[in-house]
N, C-alpha and C. Protein backbone atom coordinates (compact mmCIF):
# COMPACT_ATOMS: atom_id res chain seq x y z
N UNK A 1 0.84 -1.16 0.00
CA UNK A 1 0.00 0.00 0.00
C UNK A 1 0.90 1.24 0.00
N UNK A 2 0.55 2.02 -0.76
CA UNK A 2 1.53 3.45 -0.91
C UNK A 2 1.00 4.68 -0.21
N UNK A 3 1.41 5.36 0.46
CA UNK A 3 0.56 6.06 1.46
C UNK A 3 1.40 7.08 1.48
N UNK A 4 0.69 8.59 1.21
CA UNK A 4 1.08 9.94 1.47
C UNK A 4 0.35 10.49 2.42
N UNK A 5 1.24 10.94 3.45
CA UNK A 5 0.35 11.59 4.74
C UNK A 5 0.24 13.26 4.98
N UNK A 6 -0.80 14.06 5.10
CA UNK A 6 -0.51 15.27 5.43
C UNK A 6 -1.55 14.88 6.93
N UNK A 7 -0.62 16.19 7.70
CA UNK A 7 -1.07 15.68 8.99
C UNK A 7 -1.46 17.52 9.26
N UNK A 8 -2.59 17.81 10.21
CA UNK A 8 -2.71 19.46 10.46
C UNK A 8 -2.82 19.90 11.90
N UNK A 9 -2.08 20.50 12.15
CA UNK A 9 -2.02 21.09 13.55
C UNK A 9 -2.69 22.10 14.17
N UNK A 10 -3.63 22.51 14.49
CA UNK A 10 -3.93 23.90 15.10
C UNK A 10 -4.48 24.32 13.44
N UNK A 11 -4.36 25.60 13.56
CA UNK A 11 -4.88 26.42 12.39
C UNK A 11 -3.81 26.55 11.42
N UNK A 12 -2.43 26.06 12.19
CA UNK A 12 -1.57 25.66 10.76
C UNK A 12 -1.16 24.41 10.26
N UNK A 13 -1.18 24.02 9.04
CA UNK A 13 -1.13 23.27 8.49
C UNK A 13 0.59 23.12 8.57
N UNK A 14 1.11 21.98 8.72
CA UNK A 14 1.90 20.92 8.99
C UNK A 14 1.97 19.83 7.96
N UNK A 15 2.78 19.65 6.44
CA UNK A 15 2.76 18.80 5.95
C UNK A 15 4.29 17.72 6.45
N UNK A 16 3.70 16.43 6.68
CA UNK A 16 4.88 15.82 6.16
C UNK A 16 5.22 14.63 4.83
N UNK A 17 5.93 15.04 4.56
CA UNK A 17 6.32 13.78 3.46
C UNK A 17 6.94 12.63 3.77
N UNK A 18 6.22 11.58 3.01
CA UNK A 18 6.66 10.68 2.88
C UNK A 18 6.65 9.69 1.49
N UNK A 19 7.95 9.61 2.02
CA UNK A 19 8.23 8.91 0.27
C UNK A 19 8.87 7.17 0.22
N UNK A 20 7.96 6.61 -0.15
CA UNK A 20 8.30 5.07 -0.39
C UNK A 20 8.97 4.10 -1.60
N UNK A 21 10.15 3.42 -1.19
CA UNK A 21 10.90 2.75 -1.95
C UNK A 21 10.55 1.63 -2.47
N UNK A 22 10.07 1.03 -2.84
CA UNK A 22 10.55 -0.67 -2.26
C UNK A 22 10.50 -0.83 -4.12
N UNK A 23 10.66 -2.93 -4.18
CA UNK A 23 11.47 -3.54 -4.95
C UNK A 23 10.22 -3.58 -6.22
N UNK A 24 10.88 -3.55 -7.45
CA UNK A 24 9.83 -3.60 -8.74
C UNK A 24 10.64 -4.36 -9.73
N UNK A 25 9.45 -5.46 -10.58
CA UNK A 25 10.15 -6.11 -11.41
C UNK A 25 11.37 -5.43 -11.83
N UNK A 26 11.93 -3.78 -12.39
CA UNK A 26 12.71 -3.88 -12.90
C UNK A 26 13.95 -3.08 -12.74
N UNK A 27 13.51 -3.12 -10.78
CA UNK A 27 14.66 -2.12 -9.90
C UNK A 27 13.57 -1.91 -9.18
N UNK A 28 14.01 -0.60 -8.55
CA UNK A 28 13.24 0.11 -7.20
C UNK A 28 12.43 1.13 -7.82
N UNK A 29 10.94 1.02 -7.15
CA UNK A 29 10.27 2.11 -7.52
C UNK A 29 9.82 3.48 -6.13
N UNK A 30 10.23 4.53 -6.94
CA UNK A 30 10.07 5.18 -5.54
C UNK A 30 8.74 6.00 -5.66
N UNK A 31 8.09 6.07 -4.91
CA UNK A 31 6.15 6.41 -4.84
C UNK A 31 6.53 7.48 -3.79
N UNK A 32 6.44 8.81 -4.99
CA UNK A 32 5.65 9.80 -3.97
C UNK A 32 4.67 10.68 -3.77
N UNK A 33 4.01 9.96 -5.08
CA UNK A 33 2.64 10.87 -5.36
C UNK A 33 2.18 9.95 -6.11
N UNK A 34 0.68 9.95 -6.45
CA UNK A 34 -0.19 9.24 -7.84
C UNK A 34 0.42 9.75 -9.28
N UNK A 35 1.24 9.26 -10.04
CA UNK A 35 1.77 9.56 -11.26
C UNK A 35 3.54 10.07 -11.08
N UNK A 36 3.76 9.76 -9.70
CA UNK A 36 5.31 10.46 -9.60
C UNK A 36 5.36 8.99 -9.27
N UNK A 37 6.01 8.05 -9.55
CA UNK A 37 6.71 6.98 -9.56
C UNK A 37 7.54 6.36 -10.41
N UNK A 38 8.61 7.05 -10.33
CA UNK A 38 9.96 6.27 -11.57
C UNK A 38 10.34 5.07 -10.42
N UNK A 39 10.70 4.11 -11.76
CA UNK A 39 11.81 3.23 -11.82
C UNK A 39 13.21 3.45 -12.01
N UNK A 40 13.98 2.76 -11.03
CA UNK A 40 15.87 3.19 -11.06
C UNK A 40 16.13 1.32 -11.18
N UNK A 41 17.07 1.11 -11.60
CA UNK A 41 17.73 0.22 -11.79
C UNK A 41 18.25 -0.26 -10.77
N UNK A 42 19.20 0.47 -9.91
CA UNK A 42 19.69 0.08 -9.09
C UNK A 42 19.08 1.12 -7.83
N UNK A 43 19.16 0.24 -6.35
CA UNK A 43 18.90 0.69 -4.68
C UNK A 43 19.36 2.42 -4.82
N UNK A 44 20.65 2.43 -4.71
CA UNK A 44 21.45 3.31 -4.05
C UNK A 44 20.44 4.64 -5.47
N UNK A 45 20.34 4.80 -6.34
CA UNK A 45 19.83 6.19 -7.55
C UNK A 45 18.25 6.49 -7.01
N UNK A 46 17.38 4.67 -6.46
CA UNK A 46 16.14 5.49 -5.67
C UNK A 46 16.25 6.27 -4.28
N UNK A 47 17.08 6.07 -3.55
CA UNK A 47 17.48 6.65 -2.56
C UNK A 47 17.84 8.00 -2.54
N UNK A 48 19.06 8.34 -3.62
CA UNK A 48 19.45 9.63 -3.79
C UNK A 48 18.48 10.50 -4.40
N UNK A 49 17.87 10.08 -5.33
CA UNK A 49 16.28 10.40 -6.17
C UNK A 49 15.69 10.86 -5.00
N UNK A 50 14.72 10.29 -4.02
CA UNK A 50 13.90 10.62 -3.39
C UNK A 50 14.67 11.92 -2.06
N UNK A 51 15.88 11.19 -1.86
CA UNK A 51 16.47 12.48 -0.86
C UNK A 51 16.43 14.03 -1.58
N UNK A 52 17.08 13.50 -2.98
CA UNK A 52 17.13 15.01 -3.73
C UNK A 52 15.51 15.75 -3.74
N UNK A 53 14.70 14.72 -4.27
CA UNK A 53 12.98 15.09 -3.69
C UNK A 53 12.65 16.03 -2.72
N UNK A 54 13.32 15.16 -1.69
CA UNK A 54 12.76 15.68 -0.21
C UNK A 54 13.41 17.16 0.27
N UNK A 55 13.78 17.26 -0.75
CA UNK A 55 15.26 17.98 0.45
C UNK A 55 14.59 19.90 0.82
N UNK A 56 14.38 19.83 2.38
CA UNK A 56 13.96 20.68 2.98
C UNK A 56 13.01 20.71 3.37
N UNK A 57 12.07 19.54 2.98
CA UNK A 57 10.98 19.43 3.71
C UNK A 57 10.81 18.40 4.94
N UNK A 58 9.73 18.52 5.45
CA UNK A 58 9.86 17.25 7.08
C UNK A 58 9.05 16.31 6.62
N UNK A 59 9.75 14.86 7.21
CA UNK A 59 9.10 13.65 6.78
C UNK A 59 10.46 12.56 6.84
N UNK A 60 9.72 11.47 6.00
CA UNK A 60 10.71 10.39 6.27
C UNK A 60 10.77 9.40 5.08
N UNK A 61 12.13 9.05 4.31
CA UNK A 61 11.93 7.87 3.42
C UNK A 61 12.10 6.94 4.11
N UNK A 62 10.88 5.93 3.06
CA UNK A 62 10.66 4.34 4.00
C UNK A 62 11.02 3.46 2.72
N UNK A 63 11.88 2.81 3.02
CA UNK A 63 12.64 1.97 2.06
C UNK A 63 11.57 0.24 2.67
N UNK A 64 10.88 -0.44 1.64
CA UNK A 64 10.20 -1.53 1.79
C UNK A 64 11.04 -2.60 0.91
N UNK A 65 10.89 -3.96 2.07
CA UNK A 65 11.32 -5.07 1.69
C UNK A 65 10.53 -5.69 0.13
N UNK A 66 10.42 -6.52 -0.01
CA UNK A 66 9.85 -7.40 -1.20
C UNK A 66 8.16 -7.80 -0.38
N UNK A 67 8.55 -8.08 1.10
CA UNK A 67 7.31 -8.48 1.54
C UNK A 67 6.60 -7.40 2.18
N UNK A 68 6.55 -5.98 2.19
CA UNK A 68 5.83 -5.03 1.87
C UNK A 68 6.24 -4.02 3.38
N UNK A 69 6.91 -4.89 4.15
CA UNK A 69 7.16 -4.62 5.45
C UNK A 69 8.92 -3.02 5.37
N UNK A 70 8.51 -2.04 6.19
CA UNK A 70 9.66 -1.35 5.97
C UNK A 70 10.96 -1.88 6.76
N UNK A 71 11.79 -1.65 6.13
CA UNK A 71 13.31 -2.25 6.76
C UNK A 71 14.22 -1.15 6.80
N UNK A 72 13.54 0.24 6.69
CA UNK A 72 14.56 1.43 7.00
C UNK A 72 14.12 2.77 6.26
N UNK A 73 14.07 3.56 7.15
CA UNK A 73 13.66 4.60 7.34
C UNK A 73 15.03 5.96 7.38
N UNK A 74 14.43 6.80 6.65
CA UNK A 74 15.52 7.76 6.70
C UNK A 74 14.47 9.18 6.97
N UNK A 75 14.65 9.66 8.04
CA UNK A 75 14.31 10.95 8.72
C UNK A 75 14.98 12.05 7.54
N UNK A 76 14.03 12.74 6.73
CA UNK A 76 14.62 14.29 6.11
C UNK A 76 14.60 15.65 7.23
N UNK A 77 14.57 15.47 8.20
CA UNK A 77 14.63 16.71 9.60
C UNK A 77 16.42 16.04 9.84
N UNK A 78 16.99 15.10 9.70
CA UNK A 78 18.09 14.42 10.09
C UNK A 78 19.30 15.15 8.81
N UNK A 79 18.53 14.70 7.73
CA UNK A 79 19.55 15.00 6.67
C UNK A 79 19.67 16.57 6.68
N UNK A 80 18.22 17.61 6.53
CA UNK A 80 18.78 19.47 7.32
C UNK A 80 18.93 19.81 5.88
N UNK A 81 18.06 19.33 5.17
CA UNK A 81 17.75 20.01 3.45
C UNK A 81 19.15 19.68 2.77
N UNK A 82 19.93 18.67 2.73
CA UNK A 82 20.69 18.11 1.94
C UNK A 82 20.38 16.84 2.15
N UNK A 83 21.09 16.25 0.26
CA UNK A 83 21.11 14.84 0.38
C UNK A 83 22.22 14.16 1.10
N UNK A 84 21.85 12.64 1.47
CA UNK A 84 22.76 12.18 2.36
C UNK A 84 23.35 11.38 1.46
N UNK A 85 24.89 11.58 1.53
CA UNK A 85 26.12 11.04 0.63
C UNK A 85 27.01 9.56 1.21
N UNK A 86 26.21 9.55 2.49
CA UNK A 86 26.62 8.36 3.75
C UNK A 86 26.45 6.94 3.04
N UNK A 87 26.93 6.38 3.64
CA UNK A 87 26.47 4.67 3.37
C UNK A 87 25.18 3.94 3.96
N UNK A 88 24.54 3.46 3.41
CA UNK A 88 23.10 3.04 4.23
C UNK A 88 23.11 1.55 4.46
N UNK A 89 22.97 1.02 5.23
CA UNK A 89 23.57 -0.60 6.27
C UNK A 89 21.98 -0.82 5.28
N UNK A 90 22.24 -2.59 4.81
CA UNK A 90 21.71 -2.98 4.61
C UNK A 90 20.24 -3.60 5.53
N UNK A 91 19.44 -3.67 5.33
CA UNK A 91 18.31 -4.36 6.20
C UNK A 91 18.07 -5.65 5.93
N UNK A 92 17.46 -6.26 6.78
CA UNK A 92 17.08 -7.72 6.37
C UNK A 92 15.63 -7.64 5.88
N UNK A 93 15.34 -8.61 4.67
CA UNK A 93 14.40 -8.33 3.22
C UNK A 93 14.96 -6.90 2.37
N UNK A 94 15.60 -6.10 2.75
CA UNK A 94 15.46 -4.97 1.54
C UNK A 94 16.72 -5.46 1.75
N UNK A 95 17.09 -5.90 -0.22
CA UNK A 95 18.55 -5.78 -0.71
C UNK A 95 18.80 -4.38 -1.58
């Protein structure tokens, strides 16, 4: 299930994003809207893709296994409106 959340606080509105990875016949597809979903070939280009996305807004990429379950999460309040150039530890189900 692909799920975009806006959440509202008080009389101001509070969006956060969230942007989902996981595995597609022909690489990783990253879902962050109805009609924004490319395919990357390889893990590491949906990752940088969606950080470059995110960058400056609050929310979190959720990287999903094959069995639909998330195996890692990356906080964009963490990264501070840049992409993260770091190494990301593998999870168990998401290769």
């Amino acid at each position: 299930m692909n799920i975009c959340h806006r959440f509202e606080v008080n009389a101001n509105v509070a969006v956060m994003t969230v942007i989902e990875i996981r595995p597609h016949c022909s690489g990783w597809k990253v879902f962050e809207a109805p009609g924004v979903e490319p395919v990357f070939p390889e893990k590491r280009q949906a990752i940088n893709y969606a950080q470059n996305r995110a960058s400056f807004r609050s929310g979190e990429i959720r990287i999903l296994g094959s069995n639909g379950i998330v195996g890692r999460t990356i906080s964009l309040d963490q990264l501070g409106g840049r992409s993260f150039k770091g190494k990301i530890p593998r999870c168990p189900g998401v290769e």
